[in-house]
N, C-alpha and C. Protein backbone atom coordinates (compact mmCIF):
# COMPACT_ATOMS: atom_id res chain seq x y z
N UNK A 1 -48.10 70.93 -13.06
CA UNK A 1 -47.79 69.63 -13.62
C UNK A 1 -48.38 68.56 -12.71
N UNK A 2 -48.55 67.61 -13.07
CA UNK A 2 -49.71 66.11 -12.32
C UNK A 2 -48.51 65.42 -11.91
N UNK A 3 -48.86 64.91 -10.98
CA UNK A 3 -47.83 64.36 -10.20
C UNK A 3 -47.50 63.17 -11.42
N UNK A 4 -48.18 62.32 -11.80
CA UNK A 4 -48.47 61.16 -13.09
C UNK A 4 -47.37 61.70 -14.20
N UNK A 5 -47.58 62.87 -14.22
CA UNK A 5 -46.78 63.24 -15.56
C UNK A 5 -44.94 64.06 -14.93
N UNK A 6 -44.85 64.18 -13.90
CA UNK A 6 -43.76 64.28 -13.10
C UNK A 6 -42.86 62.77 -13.10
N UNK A 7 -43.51 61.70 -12.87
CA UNK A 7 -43.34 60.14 -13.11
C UNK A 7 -42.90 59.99 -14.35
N UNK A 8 -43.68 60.66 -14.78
CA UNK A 8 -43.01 59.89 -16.66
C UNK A 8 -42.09 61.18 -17.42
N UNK A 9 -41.93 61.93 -16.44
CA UNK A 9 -40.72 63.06 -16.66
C UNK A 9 -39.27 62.55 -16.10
N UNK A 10 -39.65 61.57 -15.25
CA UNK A 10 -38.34 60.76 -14.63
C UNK A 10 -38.02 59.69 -15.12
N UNK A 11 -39.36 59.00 -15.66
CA UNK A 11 -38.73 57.76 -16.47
C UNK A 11 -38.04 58.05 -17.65
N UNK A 12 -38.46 59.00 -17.98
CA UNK A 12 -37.99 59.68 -19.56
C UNK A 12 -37.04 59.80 -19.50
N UNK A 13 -36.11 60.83 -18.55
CA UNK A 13 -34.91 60.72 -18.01
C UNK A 13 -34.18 59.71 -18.20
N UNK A 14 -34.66 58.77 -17.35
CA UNK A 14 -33.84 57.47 -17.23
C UNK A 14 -33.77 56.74 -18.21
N UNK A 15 -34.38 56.97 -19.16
CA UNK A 15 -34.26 56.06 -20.61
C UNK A 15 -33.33 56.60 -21.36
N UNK A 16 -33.49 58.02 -21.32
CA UNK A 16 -32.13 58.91 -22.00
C UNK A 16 -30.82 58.51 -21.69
N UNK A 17 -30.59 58.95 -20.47
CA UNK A 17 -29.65 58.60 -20.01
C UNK A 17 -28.76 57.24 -19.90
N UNK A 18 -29.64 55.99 -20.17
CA UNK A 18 -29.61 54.75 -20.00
C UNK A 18 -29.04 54.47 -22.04
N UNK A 19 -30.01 55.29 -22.89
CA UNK A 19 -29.70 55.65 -23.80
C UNK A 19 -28.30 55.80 -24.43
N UNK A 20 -27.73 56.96 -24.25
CA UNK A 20 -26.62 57.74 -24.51
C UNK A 20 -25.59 56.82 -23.68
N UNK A 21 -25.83 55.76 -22.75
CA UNK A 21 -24.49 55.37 -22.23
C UNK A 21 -24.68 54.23 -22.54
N UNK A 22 -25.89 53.73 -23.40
CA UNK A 22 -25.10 52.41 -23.83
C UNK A 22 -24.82 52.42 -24.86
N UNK A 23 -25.49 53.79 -25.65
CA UNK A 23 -24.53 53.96 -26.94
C UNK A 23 -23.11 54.04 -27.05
N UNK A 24 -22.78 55.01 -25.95
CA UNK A 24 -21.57 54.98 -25.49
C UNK A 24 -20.54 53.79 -25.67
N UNK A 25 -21.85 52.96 -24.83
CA UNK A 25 -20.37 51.82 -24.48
C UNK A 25 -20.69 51.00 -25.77
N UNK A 26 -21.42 50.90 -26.56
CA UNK A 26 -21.14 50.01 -27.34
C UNK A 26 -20.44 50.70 -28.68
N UNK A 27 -19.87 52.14 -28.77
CA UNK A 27 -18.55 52.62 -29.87
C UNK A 27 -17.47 52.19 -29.35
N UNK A 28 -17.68 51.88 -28.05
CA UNK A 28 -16.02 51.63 -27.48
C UNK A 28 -15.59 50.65 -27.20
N UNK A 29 -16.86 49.51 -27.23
CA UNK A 29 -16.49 47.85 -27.19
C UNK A 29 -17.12 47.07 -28.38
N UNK A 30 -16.74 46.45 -28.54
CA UNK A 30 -16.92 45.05 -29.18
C UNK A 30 -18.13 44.31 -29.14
N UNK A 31 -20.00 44.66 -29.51
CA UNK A 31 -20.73 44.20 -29.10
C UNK A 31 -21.68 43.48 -30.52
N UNK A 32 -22.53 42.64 -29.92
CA UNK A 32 -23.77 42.00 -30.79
C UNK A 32 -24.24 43.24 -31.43
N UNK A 33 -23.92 43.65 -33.05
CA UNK A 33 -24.57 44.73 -33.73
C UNK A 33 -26.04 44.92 -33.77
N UNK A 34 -26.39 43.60 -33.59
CA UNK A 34 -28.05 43.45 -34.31
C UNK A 34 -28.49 43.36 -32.49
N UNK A 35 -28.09 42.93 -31.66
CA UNK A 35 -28.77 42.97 -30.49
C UNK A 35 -28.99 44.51 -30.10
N UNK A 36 -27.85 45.02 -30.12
CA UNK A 36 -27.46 46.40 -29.74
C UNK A 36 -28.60 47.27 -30.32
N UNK A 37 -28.64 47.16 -31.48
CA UNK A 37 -29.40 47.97 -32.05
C UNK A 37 -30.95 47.88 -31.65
N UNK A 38 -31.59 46.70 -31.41
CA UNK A 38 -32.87 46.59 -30.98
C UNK A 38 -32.76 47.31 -29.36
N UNK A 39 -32.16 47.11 -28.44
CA UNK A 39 -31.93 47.68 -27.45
C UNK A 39 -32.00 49.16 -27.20
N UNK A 40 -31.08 49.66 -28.67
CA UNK A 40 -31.16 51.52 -28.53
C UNK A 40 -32.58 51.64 -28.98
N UNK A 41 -33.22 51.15 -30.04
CA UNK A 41 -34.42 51.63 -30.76
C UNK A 41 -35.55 51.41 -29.41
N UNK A 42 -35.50 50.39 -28.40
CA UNK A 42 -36.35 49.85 -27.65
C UNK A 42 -36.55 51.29 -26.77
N UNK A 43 -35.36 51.78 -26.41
CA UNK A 43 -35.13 52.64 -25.58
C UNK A 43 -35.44 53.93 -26.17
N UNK A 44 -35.31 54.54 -27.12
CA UNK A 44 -35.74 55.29 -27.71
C UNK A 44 -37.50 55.48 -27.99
N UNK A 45 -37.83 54.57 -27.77
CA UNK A 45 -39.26 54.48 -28.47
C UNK A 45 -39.98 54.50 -26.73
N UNK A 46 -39.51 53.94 -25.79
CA UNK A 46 -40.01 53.93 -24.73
C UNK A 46 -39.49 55.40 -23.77
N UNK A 47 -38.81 55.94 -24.21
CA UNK A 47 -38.48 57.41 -24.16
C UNK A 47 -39.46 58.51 -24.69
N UNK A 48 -39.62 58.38 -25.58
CA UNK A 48 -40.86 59.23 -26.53
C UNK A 48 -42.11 59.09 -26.09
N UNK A 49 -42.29 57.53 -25.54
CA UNK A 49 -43.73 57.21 -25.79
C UNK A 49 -44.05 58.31 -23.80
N UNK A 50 -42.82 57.80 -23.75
CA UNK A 50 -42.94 58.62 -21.68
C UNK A 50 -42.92 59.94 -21.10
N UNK A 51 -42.77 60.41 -22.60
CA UNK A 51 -42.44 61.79 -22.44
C UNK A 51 -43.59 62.96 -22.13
N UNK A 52 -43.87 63.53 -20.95
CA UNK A 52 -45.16 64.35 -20.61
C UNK A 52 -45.43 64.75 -22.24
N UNK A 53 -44.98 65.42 -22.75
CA UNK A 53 -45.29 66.42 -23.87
C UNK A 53 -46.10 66.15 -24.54
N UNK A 54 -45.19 64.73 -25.51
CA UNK A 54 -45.71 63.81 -26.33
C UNK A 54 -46.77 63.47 -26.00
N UNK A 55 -47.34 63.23 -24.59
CA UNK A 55 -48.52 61.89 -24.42
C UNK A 55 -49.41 63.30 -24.61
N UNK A 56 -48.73 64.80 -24.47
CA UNK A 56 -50.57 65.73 -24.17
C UNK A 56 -50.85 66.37 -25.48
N UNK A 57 -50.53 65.57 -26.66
CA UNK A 57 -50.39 65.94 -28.11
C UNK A 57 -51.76 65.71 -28.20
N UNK A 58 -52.42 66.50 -29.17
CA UNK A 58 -53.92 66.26 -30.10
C UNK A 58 -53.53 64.89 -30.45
N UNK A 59 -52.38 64.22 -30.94
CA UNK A 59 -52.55 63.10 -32.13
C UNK A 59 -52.31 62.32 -31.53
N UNK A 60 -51.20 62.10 -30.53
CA UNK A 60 -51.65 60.85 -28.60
C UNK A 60 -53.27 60.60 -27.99
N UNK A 61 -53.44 61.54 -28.19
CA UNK A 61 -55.47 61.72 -27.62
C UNK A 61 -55.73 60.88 -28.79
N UNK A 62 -55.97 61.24 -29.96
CA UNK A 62 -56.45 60.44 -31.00
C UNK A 62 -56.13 59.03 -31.53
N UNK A 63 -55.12 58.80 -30.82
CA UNK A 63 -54.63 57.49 -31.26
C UNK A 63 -55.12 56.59 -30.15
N UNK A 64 -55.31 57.39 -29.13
CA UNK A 64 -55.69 56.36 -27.89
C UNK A 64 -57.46 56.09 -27.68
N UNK A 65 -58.04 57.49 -28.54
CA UNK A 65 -59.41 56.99 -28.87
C UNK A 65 -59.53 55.67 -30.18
N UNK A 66 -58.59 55.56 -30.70
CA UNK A 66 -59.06 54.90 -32.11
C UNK A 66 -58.40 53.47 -31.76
């Protein structure tokens, strides 16, 4: 594994995790619905996009040529 893609095996992490606990906290409090929600999707999408796997896809290569 590339050290580069070890990096975005940790950020990935941390988005998950950052993920799942603010989902967390926002079933159990009282929050901005519509803020909240851009926040999980933000995190989600910057999770995927960080993910070693994802980036060594045929269709990641192709999207980044086009």
């Amino acid at each position: 594994m590339k050290s580069m893609n070890k990096v975005f095996a940790v950020v990935e992490a941390i988005l998950w995790y950052t993920f799942f606990y603010f989902f967390l906290y926002c079933v159990k409090n009282e929050v901005n619905l519509f803020m909240s929600a851009f926040i999980l999707v933000a995190l989600v999408y910057g999770a995927t996009i960080s993910c070693p796997w994802f980036r060594s896809t045929d269709a990641w290569k192709r999207m980044l040529e086009e």
